[in-house]
PDB file of N, CA and C in Angstrom:
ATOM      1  N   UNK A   1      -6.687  -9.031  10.602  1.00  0.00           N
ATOM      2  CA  UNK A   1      -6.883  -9.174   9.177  1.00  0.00           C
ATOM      3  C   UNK A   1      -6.698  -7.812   8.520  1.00  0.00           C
ATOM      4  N   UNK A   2      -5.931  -8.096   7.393  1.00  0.00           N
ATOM      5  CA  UNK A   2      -5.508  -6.384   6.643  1.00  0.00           C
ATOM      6  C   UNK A   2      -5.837  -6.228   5.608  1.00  0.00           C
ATOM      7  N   UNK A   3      -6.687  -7.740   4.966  1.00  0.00           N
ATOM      8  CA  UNK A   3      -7.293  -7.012   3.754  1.00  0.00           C
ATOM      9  C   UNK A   3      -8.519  -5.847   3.849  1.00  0.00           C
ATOM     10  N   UNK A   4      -9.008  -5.137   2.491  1.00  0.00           N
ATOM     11  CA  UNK A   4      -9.979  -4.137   3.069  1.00  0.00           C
ATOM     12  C   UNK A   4     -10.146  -3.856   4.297  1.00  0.00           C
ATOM     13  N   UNK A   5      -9.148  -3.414   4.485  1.00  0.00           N
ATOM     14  CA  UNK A   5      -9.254  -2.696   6.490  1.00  0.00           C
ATOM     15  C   UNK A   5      -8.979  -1.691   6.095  1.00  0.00           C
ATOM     16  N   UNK A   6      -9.681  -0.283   6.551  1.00  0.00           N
ATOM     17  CA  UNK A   6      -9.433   0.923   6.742  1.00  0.00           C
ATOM     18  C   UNK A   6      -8.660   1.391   7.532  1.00  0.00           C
ATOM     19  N   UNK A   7      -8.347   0.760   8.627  1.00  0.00           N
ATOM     20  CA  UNK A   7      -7.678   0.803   9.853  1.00  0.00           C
ATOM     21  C   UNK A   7      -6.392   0.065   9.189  1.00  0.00           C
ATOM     22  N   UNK A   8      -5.932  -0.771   8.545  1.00  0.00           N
ATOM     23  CA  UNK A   8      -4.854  -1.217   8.206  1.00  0.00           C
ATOM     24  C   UNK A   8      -4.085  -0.221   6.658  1.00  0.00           C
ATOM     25  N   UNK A   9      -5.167   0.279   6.142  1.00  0.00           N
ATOM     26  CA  UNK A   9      -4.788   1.184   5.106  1.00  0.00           C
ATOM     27  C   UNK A   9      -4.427   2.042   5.384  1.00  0.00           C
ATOM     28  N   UNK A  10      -4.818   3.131   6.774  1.00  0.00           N
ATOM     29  CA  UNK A  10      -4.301   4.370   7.211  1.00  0.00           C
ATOM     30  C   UNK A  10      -3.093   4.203   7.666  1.00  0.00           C
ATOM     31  N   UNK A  11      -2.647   3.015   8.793  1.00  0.00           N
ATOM     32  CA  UNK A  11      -1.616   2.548   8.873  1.00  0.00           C
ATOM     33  C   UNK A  11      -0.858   2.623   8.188  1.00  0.00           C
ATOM     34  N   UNK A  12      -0.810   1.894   7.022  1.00  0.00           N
ATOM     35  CA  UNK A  12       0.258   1.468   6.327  1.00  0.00           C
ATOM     36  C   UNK A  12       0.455   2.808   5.521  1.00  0.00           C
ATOM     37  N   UNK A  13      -0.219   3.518   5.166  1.00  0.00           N
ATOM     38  CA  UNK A  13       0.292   4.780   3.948  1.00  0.00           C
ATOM     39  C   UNK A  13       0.758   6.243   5.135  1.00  0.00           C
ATOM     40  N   UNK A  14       0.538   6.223   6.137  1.00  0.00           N
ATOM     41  CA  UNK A  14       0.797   7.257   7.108  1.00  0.00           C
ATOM     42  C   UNK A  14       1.516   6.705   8.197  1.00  0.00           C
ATOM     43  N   UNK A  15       1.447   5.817   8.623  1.00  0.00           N
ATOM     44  CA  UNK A  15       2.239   5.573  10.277  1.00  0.00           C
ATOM     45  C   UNK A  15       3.874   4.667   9.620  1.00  0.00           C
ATOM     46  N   UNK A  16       3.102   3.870   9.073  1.00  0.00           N
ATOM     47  CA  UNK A  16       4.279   2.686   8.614  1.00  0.00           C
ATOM     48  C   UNK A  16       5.334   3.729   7.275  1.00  0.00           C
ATOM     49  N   UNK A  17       5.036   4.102   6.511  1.00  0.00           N
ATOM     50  CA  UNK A  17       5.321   4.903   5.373  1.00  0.00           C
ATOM     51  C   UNK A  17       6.659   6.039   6.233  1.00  0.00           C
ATOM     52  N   UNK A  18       5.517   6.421   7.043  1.00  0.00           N
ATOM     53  CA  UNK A  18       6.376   7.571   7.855  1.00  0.00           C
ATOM     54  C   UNK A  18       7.627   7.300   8.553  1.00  0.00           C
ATOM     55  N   UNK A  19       7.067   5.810   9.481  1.00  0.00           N
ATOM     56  CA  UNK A  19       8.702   5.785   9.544  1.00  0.00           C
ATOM     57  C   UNK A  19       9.600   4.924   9.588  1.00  0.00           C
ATOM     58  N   UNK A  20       9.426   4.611   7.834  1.00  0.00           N
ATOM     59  CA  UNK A  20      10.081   4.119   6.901  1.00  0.00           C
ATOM     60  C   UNK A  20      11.146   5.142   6.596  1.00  0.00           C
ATOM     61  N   UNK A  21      10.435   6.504   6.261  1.00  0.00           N
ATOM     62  CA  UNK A  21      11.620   7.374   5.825  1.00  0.00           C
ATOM     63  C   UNK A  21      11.746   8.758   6.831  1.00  0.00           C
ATOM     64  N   UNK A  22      11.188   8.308   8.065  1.00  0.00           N
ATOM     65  CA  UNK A  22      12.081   9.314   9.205  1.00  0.00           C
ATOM     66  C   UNK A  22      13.192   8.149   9.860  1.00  0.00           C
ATOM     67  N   UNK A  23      12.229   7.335  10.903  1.00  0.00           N
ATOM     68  CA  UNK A  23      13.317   6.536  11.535  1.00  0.00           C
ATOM     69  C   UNK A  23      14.465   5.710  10.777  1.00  0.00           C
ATOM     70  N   UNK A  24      14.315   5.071   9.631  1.00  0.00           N
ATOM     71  CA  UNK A  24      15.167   4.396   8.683  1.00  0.00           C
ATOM     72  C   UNK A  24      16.061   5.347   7.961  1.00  0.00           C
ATOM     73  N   UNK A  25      15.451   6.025   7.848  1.00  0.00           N
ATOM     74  CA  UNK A  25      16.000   7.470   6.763  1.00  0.00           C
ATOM     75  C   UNK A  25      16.160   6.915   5.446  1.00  0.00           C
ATOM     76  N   UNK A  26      15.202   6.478   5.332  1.00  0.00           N
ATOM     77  CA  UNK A  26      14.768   6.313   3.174  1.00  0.00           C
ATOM     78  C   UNK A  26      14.935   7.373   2.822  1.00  0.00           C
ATOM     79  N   UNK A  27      15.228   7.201   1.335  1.00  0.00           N
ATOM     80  CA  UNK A  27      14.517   8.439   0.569  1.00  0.00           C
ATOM     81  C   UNK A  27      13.752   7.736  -0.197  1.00  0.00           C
ATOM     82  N   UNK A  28      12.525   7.465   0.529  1.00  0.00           N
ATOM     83  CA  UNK A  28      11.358   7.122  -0.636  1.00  0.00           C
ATOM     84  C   UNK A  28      10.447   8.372  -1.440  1.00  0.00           C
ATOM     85  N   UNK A  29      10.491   8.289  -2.563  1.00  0.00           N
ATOM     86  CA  UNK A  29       9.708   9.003  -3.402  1.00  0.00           C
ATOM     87  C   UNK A  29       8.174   9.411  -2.591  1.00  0.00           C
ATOM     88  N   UNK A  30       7.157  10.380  -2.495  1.00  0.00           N
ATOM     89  CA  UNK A  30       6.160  10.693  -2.120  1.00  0.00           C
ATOM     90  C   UNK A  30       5.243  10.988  -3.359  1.00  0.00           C
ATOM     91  N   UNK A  31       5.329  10.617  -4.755  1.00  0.00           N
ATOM     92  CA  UNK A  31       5.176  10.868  -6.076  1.00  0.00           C
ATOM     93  C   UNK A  31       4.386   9.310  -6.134  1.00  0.00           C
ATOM     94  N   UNK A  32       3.116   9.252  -6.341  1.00  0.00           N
ATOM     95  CA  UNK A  32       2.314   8.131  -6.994  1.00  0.00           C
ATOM     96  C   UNK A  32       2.060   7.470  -8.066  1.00  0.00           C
ATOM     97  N   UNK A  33       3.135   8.312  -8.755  1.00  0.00           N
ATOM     98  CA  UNK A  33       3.400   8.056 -10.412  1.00  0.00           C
ATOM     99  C   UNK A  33       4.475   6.998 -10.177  1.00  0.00           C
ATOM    100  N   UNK A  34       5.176   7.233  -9.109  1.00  0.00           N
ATOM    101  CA  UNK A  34       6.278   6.317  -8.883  1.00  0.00           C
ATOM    102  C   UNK A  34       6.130   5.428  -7.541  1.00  0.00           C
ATOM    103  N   UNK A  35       4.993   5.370  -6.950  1.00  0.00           N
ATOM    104  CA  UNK A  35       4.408   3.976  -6.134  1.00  0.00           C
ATOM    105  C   UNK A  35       4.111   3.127  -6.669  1.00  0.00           C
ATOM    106  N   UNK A  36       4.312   2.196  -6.504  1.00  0.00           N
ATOM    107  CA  UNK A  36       3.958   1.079  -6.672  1.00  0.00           C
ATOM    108  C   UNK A  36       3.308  -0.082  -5.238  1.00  0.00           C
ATOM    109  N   UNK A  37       2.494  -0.963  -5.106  1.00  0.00           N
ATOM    110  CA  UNK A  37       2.175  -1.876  -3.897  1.00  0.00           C
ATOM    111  C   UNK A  37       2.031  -3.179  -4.626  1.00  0.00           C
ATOM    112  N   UNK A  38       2.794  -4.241  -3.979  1.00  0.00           N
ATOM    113  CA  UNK A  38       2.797  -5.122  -4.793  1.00  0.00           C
ATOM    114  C   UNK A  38       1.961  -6.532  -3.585  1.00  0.00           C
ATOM    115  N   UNK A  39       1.451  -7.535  -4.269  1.00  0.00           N
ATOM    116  CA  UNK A  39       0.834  -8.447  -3.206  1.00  0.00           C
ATOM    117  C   UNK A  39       0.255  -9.714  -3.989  1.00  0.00           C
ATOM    118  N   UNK A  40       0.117 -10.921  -2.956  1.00  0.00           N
ATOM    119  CA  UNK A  40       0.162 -12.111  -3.403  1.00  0.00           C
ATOM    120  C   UNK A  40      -1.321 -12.613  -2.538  1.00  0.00           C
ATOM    121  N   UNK A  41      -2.056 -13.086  -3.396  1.00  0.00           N
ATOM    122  CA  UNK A  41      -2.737 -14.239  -2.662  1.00  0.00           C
ATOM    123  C   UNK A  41      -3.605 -12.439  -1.635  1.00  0.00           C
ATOM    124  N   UNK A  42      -4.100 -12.905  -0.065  1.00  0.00           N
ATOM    125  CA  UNK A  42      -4.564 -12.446   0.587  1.00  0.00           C
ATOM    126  C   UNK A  42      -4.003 -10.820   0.452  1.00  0.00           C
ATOM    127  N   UNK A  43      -2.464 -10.956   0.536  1.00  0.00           N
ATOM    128  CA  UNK A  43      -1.933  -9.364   0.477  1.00  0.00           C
ATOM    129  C   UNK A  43      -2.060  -8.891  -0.882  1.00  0.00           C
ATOM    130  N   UNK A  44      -2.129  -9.544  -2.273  1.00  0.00           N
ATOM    131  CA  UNK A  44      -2.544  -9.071  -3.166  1.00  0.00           C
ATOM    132  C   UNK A  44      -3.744  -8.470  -3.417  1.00  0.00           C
ATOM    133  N   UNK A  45      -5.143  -9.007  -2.540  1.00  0.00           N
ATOM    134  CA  UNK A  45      -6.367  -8.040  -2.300  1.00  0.00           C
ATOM    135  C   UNK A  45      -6.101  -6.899  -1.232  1.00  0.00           C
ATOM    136  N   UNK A  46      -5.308  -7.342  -0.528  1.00  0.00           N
ATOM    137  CA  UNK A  46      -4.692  -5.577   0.635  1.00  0.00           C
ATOM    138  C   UNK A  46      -4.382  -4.976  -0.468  1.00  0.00           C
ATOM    139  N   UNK A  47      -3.118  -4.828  -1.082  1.00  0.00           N
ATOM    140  CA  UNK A  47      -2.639  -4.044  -2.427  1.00  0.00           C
ATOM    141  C   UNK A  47      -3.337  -3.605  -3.035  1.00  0.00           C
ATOM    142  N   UNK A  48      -4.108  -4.237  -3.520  1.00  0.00           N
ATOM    143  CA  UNK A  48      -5.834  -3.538  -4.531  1.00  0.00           C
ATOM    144  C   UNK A  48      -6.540  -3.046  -3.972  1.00  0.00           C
ATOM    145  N   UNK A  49      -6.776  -2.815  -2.607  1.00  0.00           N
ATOM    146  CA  UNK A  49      -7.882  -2.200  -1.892  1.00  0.00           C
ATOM    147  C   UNK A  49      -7.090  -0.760  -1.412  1.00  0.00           C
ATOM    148  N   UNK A  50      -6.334  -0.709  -1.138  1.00  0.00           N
ATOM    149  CA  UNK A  50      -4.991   0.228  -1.035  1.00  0.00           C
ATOM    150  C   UNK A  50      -4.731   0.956  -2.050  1.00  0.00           C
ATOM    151  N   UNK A  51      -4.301   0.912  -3.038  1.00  0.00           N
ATOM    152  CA  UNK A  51      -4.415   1.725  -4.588  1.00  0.00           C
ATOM    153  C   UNK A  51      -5.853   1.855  -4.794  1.00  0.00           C
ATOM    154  N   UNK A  52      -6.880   1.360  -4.719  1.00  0.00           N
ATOM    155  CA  UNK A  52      -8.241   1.890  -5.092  1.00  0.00           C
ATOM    156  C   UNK A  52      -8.454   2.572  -4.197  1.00  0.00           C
ATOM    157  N   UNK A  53      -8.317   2.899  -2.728  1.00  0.00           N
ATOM    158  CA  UNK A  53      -8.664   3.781  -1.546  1.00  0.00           C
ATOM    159  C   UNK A  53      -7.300   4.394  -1.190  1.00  0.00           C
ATOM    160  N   UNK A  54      -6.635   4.531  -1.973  1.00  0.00           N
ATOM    161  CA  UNK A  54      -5.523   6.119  -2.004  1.00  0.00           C
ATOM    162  C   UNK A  54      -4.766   5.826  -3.088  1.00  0.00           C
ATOM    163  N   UNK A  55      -4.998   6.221  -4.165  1.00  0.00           N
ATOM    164  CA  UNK A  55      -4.325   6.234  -5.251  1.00  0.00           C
ATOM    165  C   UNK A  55      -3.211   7.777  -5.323  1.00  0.00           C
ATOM    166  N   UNK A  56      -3.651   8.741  -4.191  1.00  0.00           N
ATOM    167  CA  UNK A  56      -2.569   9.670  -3.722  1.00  0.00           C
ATOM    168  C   UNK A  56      -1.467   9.477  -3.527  1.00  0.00           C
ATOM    169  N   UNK A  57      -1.254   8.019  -2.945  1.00  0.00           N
ATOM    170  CA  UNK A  57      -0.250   7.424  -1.622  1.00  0.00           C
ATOM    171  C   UNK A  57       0.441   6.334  -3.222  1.00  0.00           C
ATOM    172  N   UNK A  58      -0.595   5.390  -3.806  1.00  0.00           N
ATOM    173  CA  UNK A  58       0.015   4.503  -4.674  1.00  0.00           C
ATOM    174  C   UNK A  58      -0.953   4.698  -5.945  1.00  0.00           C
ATOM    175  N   UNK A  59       0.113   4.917  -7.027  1.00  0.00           N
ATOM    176  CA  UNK A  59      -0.616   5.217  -8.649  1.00  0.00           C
ATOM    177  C   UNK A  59      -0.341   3.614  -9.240  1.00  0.00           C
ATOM    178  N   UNK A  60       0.307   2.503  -8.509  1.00  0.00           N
ATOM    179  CA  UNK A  60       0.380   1.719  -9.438  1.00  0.00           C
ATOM    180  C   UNK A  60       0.100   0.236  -8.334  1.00  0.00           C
ATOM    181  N   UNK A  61      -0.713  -0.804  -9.049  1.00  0.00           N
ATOM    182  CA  UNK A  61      -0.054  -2.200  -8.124  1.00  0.00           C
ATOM    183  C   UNK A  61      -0.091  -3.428  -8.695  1.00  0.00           C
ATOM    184  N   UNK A  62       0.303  -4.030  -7.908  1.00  0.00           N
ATOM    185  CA  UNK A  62       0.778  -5.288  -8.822  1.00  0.00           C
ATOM    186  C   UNK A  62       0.260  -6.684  -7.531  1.00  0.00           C
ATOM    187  N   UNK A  63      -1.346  -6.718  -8.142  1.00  0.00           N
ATOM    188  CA  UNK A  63      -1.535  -7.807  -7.247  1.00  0.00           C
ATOM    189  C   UNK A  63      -2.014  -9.107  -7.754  1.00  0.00           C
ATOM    190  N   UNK A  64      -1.182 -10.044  -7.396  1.00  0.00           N
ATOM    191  CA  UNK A  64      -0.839 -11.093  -8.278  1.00  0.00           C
ATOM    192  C   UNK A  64      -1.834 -12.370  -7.296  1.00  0.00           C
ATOM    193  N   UNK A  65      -2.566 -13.079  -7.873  1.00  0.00           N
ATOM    194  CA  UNK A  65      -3.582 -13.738  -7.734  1.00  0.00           C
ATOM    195  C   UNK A  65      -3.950 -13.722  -6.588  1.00  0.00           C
ATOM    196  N   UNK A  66      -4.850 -12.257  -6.363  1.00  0.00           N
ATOM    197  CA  UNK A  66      -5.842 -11.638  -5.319  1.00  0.00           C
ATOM    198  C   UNK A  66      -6.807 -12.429  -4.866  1.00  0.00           C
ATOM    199  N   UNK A  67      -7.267 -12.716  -3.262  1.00  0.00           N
ATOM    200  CA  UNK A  67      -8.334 -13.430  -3.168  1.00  0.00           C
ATOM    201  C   UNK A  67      -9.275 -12.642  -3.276  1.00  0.00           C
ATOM    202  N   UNK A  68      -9.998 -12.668  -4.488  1.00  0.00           N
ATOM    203  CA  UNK A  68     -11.063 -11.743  -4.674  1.00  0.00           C
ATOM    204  C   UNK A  68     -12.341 -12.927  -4.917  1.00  0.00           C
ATOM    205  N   UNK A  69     -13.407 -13.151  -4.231  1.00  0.00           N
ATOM    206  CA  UNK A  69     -14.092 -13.937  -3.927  1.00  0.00           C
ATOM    207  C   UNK A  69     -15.289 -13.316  -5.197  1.00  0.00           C
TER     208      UNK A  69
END
């Protein structure tokens, strides 16, 4: 489960992020003015928990009917 996971948040903004743009060779922006995380349903509360616990990594999100209980 990856909503509110700390363990799935470090992941995704450091391991997964990383190599996105070493092994793939992105040029993704590292600028949070220009992140965005977008999410639906279950991944729409990952997305929101993710921008509220590193808004370093993502300044913007777009989570579209979050299961927020």
């Amino acid at each position: 489960e990856y909503n509110c996971n700390d363990h799935f948040t470090q992941f995704l903004c450091f391991d997964f992020l990383a190599d996105l743009r070493k092994k793939h060779h992105l040029n993704m922006t590292t600028d949070p003015n220009r992140s965005t995380i977008i999410g639906t349903s279950y991944s729409g509360l990952a997305a929101f928990y993710v921008a509220l616990s590193r808004p370093e990594i993502f300044g913007h999100c777009i989570a579209q009917s979050p299961a927020v209980v």
